[in-house]
ModelCIF file with pLDDT and N, C-alpha, C, O atoms, coordinates in Angstrom:
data_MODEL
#
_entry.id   MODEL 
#
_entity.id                         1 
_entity.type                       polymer 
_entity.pdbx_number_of_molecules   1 
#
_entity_poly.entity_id                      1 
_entity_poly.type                           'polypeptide(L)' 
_entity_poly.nstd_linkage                   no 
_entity_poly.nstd_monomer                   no 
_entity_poly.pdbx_seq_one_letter_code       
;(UNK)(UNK)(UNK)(UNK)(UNK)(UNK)(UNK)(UNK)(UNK)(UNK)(UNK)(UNK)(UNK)(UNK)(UNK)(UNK)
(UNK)(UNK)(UNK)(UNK)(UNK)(UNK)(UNK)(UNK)(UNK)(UNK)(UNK)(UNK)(UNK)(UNK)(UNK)(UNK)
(UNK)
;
_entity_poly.pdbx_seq_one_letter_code_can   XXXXXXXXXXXXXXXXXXXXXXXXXXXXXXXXX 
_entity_poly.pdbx_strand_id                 A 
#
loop_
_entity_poly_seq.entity_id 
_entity_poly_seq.num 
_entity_poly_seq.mon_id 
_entity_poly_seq.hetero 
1 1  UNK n 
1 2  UNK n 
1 3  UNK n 
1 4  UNK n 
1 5  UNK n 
1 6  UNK n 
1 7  UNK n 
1 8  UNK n 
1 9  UNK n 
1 10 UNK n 
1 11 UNK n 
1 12 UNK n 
1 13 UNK n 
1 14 UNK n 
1 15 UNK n 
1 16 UNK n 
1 17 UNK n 
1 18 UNK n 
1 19 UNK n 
1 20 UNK n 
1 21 UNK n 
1 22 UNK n 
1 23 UNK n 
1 24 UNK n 
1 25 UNK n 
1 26 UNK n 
1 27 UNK n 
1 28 UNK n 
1 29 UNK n 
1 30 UNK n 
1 31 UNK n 
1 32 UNK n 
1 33 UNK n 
#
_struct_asym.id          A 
_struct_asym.entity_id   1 
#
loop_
_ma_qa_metric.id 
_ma_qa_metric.mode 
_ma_qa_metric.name 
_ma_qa_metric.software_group_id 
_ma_qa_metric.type 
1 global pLDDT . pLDDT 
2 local  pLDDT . pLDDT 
#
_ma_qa_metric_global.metric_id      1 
_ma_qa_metric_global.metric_value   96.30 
_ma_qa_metric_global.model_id       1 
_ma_qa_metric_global.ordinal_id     1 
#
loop_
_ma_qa_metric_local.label_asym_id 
_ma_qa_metric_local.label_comp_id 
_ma_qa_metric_local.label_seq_id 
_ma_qa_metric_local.metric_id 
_ma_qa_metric_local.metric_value 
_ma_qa_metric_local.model_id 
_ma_qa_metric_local.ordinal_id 
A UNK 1  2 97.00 1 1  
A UNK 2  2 95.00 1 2  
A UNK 3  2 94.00 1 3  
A UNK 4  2 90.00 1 4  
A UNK 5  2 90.00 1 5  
A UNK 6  2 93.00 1 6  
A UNK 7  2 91.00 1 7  
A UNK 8  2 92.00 1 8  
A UNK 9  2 96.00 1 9  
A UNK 10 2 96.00 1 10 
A UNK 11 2 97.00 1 11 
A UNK 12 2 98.00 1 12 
A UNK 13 2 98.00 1 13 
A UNK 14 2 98.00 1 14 
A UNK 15 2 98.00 1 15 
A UNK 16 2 98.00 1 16 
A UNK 17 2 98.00 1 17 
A UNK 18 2 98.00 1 18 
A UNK 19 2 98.00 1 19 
A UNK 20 2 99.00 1 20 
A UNK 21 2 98.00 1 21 
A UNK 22 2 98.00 1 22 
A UNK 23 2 98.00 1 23 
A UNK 24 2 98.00 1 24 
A UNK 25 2 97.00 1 25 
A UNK 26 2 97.00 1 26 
A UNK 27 2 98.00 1 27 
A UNK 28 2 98.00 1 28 
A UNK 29 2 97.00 1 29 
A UNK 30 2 97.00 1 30 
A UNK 31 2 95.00 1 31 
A UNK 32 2 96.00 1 32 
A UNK 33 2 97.00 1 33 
#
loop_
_atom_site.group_PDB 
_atom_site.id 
_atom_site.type_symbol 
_atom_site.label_atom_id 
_atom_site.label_alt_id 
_atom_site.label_comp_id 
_atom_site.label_asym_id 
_atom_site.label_entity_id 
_atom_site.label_seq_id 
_atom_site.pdbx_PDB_ins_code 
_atom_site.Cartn_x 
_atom_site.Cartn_y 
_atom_site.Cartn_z 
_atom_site.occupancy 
_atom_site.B_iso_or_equiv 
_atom_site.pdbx_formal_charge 
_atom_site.auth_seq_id 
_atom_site.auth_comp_id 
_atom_site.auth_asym_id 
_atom_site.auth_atom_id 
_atom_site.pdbx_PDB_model_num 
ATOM 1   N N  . UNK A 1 1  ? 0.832  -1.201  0.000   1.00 97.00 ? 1  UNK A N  1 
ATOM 2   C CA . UNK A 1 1  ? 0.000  0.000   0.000   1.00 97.00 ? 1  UNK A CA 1 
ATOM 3   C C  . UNK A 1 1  ? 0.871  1.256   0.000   1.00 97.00 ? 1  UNK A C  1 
ATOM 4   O O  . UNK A 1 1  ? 1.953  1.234   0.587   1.00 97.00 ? 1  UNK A O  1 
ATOM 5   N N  . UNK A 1 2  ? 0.536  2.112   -0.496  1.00 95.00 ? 2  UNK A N  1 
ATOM 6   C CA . UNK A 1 2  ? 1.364  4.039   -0.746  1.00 95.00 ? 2  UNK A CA 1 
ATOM 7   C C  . UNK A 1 2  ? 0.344  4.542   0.024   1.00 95.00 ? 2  UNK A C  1 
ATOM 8   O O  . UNK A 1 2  ? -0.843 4.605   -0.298  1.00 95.00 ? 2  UNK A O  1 
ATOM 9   N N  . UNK A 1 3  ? 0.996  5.001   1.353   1.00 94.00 ? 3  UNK A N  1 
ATOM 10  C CA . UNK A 1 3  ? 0.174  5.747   2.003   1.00 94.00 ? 3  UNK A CA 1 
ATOM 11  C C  . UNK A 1 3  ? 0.004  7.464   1.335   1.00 94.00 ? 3  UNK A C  1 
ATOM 12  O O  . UNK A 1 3  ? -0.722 8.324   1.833   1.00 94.00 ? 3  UNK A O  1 
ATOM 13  N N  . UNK A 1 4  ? 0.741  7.612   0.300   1.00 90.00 ? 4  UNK A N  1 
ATOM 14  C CA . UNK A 1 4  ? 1.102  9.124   0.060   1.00 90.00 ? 4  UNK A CA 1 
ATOM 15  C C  . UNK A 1 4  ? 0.120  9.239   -0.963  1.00 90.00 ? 4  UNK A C  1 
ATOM 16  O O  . UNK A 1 4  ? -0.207 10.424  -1.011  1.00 90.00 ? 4  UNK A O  1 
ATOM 17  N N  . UNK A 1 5  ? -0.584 8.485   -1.909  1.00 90.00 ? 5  UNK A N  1 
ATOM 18  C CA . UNK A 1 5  ? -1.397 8.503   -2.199  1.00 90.00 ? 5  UNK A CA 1 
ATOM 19  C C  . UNK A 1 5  ? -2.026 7.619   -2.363  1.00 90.00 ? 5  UNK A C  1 
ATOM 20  O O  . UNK A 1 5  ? -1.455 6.836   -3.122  1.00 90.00 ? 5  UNK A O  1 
ATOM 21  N N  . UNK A 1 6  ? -3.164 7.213   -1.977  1.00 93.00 ? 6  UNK A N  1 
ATOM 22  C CA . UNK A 1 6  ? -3.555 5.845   -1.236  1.00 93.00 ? 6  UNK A CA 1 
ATOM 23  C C  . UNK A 1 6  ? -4.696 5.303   -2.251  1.00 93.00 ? 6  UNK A C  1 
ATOM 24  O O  . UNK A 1 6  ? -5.282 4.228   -2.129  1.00 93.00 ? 6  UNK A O  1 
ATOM 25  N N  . UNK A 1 7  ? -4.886 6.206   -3.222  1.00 91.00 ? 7  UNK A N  1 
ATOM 26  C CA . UNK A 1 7  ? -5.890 5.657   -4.915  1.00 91.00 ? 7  UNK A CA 1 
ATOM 27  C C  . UNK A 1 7  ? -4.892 4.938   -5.375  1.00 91.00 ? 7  UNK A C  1 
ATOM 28  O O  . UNK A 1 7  ? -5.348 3.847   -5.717  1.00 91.00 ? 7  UNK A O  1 
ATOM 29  N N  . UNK A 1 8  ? -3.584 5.006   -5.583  1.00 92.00 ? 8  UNK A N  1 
ATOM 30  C CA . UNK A 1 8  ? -2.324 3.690   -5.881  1.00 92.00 ? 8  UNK A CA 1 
ATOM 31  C C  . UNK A 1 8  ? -3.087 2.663   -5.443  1.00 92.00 ? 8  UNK A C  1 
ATOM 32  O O  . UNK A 1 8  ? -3.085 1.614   -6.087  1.00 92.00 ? 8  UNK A O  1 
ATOM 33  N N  . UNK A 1 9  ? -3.869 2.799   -4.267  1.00 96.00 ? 9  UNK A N  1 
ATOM 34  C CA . UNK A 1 9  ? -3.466 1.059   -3.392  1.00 96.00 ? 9  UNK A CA 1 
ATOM 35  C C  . UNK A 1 9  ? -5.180 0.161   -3.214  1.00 96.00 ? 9  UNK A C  1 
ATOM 36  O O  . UNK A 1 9  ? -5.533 -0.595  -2.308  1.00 96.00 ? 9  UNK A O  1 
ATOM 37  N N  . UNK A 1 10 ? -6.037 0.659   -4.562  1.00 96.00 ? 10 UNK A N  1 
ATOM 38  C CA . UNK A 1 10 ? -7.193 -0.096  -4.353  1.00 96.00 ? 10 UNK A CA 1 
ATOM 39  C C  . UNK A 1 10 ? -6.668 -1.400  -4.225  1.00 96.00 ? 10 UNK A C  1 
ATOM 40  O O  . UNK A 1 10 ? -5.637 -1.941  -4.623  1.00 96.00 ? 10 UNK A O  1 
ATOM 41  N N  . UNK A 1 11 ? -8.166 -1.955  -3.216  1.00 97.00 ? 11 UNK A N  1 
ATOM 42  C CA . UNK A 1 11 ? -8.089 -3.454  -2.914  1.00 97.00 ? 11 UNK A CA 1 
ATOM 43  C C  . UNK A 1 11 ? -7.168 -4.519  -3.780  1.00 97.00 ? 11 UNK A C  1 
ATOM 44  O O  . UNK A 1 11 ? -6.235 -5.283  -3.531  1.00 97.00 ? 11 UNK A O  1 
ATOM 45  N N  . UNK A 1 12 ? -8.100 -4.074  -5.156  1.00 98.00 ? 12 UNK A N  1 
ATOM 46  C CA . UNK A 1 12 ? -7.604 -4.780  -6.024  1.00 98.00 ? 12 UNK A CA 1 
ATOM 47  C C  . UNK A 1 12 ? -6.769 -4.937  -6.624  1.00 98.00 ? 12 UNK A C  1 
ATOM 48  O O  . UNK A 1 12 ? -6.687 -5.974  -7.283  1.00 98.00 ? 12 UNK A O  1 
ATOM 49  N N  . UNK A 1 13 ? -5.670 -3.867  -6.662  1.00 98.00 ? 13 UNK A N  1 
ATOM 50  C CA . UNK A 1 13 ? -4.224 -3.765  -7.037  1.00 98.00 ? 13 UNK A CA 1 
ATOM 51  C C  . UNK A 1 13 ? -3.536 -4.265  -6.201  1.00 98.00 ? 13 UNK A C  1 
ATOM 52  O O  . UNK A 1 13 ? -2.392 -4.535  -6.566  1.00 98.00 ? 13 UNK A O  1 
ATOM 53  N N  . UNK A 1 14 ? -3.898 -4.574  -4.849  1.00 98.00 ? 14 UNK A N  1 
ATOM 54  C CA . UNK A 1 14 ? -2.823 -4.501  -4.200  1.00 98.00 ? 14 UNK A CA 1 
ATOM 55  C C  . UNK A 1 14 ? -3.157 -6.522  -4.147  1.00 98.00 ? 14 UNK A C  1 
ATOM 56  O O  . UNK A 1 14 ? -2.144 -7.096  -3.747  1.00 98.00 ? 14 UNK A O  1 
ATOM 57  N N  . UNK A 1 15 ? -3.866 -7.113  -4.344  1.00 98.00 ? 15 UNK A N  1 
ATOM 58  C CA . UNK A 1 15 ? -4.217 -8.487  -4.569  1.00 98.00 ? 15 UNK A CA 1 
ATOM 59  C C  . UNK A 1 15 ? -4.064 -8.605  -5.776  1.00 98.00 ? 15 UNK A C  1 
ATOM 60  O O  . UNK A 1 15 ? -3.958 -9.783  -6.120  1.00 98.00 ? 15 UNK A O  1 
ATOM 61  N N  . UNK A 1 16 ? -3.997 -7.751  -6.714  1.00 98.00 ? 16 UNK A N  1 
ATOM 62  C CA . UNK A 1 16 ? -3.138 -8.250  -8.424  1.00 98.00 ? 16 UNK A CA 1 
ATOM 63  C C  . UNK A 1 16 ? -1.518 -8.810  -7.968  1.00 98.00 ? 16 UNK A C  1 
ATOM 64  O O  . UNK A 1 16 ? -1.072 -9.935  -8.195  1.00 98.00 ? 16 UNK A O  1 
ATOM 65  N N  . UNK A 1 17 ? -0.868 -7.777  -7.329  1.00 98.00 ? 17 UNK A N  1 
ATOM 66  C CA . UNK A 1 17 ? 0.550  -7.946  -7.178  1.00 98.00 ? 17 UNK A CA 1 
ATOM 67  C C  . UNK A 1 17 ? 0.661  -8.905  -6.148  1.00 98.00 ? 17 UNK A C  1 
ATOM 68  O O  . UNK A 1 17 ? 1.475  -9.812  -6.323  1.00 98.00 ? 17 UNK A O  1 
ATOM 69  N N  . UNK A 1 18 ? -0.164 -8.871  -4.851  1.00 98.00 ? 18 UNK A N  1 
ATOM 70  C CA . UNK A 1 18 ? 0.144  -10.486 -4.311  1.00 98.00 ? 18 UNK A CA 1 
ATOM 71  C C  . UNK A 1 18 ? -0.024 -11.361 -4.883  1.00 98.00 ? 18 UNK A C  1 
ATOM 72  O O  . UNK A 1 18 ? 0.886  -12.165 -4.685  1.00 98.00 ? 18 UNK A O  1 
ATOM 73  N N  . UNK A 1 19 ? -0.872 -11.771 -5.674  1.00 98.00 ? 19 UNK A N  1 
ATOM 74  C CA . UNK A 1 19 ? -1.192 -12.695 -6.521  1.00 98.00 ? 19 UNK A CA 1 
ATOM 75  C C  . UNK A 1 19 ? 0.032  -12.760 -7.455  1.00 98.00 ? 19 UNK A C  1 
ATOM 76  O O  . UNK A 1 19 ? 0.869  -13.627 -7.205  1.00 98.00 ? 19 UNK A O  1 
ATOM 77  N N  . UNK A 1 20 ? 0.220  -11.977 -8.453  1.00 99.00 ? 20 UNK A N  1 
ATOM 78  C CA . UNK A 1 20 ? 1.427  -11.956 -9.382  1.00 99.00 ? 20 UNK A CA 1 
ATOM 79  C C  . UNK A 1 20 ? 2.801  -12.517 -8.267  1.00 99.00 ? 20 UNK A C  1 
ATOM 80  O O  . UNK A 1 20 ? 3.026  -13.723 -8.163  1.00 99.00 ? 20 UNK A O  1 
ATOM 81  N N  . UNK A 1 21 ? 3.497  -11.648 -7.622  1.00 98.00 ? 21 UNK A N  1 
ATOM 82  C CA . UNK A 1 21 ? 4.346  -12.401 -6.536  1.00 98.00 ? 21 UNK A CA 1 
ATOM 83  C C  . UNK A 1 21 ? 3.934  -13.794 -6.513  1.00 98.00 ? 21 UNK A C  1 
ATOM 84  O O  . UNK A 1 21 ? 4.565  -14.323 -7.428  1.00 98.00 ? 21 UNK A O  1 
ATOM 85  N N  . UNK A 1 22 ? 3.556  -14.243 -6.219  1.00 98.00 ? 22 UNK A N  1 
ATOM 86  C CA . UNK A 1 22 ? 2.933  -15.309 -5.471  1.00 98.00 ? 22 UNK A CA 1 
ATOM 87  C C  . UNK A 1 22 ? 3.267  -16.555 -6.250  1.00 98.00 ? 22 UNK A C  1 
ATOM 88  O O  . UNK A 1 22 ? 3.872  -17.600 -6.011  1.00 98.00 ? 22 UNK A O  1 
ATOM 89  N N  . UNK A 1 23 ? 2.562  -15.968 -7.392  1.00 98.00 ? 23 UNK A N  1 
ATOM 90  C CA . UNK A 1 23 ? 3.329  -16.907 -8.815  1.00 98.00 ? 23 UNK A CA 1 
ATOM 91  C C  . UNK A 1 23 ? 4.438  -16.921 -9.420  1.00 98.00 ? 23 UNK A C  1 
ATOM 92  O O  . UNK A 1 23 ? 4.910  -17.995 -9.794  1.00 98.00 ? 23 UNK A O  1 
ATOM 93  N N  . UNK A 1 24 ? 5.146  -15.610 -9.662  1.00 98.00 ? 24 UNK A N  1 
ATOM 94  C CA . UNK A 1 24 ? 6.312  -15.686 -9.862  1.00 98.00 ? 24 UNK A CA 1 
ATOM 95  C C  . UNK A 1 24 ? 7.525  -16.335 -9.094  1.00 98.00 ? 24 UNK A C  1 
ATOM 96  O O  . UNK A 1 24 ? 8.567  -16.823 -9.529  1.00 98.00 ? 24 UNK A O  1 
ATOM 97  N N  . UNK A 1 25 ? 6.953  -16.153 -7.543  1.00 97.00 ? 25 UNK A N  1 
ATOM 98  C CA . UNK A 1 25 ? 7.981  -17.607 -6.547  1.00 97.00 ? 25 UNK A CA 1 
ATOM 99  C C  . UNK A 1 25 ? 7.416  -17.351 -5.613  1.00 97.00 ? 25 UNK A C  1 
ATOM 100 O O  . UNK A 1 25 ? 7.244  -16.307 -4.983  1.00 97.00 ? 25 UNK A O  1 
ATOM 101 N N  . UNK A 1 26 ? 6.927  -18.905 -5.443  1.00 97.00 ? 26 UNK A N  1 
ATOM 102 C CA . UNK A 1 26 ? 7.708  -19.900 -6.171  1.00 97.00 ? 26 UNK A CA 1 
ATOM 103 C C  . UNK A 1 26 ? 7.135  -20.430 -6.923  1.00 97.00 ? 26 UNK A C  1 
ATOM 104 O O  . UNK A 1 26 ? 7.622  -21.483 -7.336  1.00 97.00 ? 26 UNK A O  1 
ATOM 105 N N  . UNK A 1 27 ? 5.969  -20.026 -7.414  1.00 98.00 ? 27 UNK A N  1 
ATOM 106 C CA . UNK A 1 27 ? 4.968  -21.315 -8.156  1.00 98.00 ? 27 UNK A CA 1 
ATOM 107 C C  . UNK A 1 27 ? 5.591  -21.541 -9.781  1.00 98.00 ? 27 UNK A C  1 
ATOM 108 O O  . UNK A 1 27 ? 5.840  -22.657 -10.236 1.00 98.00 ? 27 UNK A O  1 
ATOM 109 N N  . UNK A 1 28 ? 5.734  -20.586 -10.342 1.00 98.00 ? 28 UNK A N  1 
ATOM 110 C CA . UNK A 1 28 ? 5.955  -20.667 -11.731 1.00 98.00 ? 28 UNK A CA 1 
ATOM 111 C C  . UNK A 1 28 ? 7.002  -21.465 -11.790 1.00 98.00 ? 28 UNK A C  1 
ATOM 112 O O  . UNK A 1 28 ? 6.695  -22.481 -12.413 1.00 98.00 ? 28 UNK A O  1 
ATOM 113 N N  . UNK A 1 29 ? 8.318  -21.480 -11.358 1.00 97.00 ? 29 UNK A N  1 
ATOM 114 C CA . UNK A 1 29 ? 9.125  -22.314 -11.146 1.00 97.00 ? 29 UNK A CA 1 
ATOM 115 C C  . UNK A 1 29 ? 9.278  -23.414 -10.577 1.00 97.00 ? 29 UNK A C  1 
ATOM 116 O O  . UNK A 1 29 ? 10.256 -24.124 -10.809 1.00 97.00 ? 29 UNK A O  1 
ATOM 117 N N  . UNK A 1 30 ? 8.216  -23.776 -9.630  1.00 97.00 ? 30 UNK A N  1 
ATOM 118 C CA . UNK A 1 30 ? 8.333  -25.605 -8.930  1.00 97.00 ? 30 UNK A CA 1 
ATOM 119 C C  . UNK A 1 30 ? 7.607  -25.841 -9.573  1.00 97.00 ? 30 UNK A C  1 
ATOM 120 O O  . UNK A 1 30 ? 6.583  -25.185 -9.766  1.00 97.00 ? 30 UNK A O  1 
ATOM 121 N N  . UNK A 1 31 ? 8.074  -27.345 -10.355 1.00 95.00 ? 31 UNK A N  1 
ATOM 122 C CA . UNK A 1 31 ? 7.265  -28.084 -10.623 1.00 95.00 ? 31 UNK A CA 1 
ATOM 123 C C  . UNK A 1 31 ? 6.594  -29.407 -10.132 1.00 95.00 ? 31 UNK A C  1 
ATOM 124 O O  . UNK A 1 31 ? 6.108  -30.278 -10.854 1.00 95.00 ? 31 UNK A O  1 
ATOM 125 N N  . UNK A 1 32 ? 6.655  -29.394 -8.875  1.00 96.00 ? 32 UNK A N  1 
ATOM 126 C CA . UNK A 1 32 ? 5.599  -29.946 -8.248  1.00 96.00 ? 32 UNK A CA 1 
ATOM 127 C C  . UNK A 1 32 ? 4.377  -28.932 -7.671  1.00 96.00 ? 32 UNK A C  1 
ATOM 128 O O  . UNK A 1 32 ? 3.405  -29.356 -7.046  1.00 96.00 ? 32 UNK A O  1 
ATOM 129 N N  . UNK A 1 33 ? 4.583  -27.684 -7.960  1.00 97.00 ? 33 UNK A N  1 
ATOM 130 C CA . UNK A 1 33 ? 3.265  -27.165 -7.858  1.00 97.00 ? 33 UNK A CA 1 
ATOM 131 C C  . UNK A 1 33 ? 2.609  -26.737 -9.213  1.00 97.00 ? 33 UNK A C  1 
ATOM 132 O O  . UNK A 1 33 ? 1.467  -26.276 -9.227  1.00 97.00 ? 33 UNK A O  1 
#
């Protein structure tokens, strides 16, 4: 979240990029997941 301007940090952006993270590692790379 950007507290400095805090329209940066709707809900949903900020659960795009956990999500994106999330996949980028480790998931995209193990392949047992």
């Amino acid at each position: 979240r950007a507290w400095d301007r805090i329209q940066k940090s709707h809900p949903d952006h900020l659960a795009c990029g956990e999500a994106v993270t999330r996949a980028v590692y480790p998931a995209a790379e193990n392949p047992y997941a």
